[in-house]
N, C-alpha and C. Protein backbone atom coordinates (compact mmCIF):
# COMPACT_ATOMS: atom_id res chain seq x y z
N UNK A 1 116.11 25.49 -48.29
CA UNK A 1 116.60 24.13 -48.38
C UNK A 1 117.90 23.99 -47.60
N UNK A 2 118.58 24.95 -47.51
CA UNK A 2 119.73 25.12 -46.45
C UNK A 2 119.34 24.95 -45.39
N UNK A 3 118.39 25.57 -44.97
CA UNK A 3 118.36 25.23 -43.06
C UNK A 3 117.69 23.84 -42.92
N UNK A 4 117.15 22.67 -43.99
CA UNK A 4 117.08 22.00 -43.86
C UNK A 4 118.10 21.23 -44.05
N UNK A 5 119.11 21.30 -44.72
CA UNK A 5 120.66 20.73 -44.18
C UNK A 5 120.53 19.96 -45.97
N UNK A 6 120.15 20.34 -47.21
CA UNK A 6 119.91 19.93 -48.20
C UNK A 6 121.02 19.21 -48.59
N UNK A 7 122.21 19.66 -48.66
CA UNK A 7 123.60 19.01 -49.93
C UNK A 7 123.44 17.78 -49.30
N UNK A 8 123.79 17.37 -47.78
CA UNK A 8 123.87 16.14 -47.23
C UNK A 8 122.97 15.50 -46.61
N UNK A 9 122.32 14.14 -47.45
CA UNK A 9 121.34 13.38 -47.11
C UNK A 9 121.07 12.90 -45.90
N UNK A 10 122.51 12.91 -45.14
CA UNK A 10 122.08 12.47 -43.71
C UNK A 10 121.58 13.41 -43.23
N UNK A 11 122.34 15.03 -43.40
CA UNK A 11 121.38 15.57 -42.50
C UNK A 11 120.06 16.30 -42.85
N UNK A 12 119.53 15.60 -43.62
CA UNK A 12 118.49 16.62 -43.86
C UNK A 12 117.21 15.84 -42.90
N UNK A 13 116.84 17.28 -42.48
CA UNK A 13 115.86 17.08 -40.79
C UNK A 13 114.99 18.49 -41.49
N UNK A 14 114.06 18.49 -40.81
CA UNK A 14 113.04 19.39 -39.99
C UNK A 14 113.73 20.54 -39.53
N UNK A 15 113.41 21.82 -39.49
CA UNK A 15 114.46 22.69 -38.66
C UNK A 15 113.16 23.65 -38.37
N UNK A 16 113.22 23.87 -37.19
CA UNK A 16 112.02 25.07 -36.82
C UNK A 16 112.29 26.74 -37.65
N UNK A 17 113.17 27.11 -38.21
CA UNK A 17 113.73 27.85 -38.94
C UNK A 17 112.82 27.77 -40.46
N UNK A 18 112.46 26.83 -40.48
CA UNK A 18 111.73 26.57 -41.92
C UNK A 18 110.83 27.42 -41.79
N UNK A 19 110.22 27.72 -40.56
CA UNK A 19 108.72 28.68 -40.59
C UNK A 19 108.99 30.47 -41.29
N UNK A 20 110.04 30.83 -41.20
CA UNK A 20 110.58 31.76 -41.67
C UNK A 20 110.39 31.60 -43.26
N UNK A 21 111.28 30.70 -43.81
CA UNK A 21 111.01 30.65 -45.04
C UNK A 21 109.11 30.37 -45.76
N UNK A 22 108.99 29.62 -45.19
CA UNK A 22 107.33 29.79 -45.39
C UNK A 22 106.57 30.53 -45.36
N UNK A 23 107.02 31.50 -44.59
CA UNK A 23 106.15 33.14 -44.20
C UNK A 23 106.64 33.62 -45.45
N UNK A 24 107.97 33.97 -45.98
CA UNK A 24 108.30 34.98 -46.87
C UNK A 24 108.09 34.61 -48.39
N UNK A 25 107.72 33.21 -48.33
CA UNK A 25 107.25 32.40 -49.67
C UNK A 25 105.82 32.95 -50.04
N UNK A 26 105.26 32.89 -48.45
CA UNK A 26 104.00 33.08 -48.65
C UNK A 26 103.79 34.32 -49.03
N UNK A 27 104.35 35.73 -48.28
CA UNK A 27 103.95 36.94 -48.76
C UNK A 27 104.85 37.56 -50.22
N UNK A 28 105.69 36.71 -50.40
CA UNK A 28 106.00 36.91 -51.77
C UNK A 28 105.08 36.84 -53.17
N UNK A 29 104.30 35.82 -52.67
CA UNK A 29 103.62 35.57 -53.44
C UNK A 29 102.11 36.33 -53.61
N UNK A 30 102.12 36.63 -52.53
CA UNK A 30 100.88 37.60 -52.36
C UNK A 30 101.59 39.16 -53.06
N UNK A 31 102.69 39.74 -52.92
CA UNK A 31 103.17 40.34 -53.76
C UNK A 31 103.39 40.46 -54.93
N UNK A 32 103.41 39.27 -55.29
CA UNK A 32 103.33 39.00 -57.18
C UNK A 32 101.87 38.93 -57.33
N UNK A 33 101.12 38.34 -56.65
CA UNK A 33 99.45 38.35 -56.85
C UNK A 33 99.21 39.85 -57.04
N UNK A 34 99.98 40.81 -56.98
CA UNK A 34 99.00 42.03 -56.91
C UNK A 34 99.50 42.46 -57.51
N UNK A 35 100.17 41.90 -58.62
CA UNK A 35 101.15 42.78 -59.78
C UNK A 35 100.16 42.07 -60.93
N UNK A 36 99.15 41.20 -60.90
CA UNK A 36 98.55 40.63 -61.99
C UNK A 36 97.37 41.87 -62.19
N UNK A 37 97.46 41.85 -63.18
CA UNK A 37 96.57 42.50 -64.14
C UNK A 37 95.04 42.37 -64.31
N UNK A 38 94.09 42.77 -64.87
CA UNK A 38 92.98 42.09 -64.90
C UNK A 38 92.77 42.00 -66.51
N UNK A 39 93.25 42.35 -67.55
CA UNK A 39 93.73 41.95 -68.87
C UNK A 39 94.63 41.03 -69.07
N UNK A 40 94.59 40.53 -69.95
CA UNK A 40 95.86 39.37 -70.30
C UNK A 40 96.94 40.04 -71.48
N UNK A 41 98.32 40.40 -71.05
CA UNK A 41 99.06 40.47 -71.47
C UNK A 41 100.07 39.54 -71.44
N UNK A 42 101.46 40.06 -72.00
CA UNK A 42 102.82 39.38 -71.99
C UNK A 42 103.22 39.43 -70.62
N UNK A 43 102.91 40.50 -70.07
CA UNK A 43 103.51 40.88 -68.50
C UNK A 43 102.74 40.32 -67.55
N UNK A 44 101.55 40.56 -67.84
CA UNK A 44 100.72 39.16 -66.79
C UNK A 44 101.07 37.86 -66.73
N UNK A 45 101.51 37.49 -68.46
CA UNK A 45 102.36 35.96 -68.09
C UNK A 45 103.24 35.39 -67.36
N UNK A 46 103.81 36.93 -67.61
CA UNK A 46 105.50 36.71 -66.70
C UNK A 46 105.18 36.59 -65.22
N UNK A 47 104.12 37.08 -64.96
CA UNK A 47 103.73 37.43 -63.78
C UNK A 47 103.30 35.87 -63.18
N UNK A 48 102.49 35.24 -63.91
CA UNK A 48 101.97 34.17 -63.78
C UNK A 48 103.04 32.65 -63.82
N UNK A 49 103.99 32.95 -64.64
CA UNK A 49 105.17 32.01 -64.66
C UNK A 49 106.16 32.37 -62.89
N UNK A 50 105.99 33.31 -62.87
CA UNK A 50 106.72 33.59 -61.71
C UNK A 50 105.91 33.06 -60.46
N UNK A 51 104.62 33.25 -60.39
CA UNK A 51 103.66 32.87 -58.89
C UNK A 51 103.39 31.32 -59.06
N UNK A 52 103.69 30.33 -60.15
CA UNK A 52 103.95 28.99 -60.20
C UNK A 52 105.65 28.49 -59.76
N UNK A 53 106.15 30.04 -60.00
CA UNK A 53 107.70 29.01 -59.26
C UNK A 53 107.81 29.30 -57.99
N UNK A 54 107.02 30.36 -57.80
CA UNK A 54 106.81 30.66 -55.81
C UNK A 54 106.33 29.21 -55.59
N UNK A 55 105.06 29.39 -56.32
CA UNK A 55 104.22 27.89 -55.73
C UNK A 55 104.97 26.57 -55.41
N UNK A 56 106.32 26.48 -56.37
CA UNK A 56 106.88 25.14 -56.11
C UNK A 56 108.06 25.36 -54.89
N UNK A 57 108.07 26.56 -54.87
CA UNK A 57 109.22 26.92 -53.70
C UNK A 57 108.32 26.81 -52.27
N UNK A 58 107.09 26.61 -52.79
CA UNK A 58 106.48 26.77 -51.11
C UNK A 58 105.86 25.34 -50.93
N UNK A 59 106.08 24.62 -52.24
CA UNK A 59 105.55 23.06 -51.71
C UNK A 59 106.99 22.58 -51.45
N UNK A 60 107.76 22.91 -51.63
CA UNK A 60 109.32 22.21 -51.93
C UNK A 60 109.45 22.55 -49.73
N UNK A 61 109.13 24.01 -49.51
CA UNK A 61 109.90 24.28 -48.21
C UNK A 61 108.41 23.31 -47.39
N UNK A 62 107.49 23.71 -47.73
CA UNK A 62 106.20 22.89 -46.31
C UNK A 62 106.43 21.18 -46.69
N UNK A 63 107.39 20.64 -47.62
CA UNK A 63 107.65 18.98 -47.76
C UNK A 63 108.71 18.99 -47.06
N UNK A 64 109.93 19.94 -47.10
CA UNK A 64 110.69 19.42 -46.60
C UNK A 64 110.66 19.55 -44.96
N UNK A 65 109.97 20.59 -44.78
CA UNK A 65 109.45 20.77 -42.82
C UNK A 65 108.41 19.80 -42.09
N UNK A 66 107.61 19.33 -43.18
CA UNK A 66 106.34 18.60 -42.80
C UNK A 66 106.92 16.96 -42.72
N UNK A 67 107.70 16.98 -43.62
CA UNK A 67 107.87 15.05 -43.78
C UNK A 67 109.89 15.21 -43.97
N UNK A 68 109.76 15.03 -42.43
CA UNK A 68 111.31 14.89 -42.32
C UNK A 68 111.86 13.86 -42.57
């Protein structure tokens, strides 16, 4: 949200820099995908609470790159 220039409304733009963050959102998450379990525990939850806040970190960075 920084390299999109977040605190100040004027400048918040598009920054080709965003693609970076999108890559590492993305394989982050593929990293937590492979920490899930195929039983359901407490730790799979955690697991699962965590790959829904990737998820909003990666709609939050492809909104703010896509619709400047």
């Amino acid at each position: 949200m920084r390299l999109a220039g977040f605190p100040r409304l004027d400048t918040l733009r598009a920054s080709n820099w965003q693609v970076v963050a999108v890559c590492a959102a993305s394989w982050a998450m593929v990293e937590t995908y492979r920490c899930l379990g195929r039983k359901w525990s407490l730790y799979g939850a955690g697991v699962l609470i965590l790959l829904y806040a990737e998820l909003m970190i990666l709609v939050l960075t492809l909104f703010l790159w896509l619709y400047p």
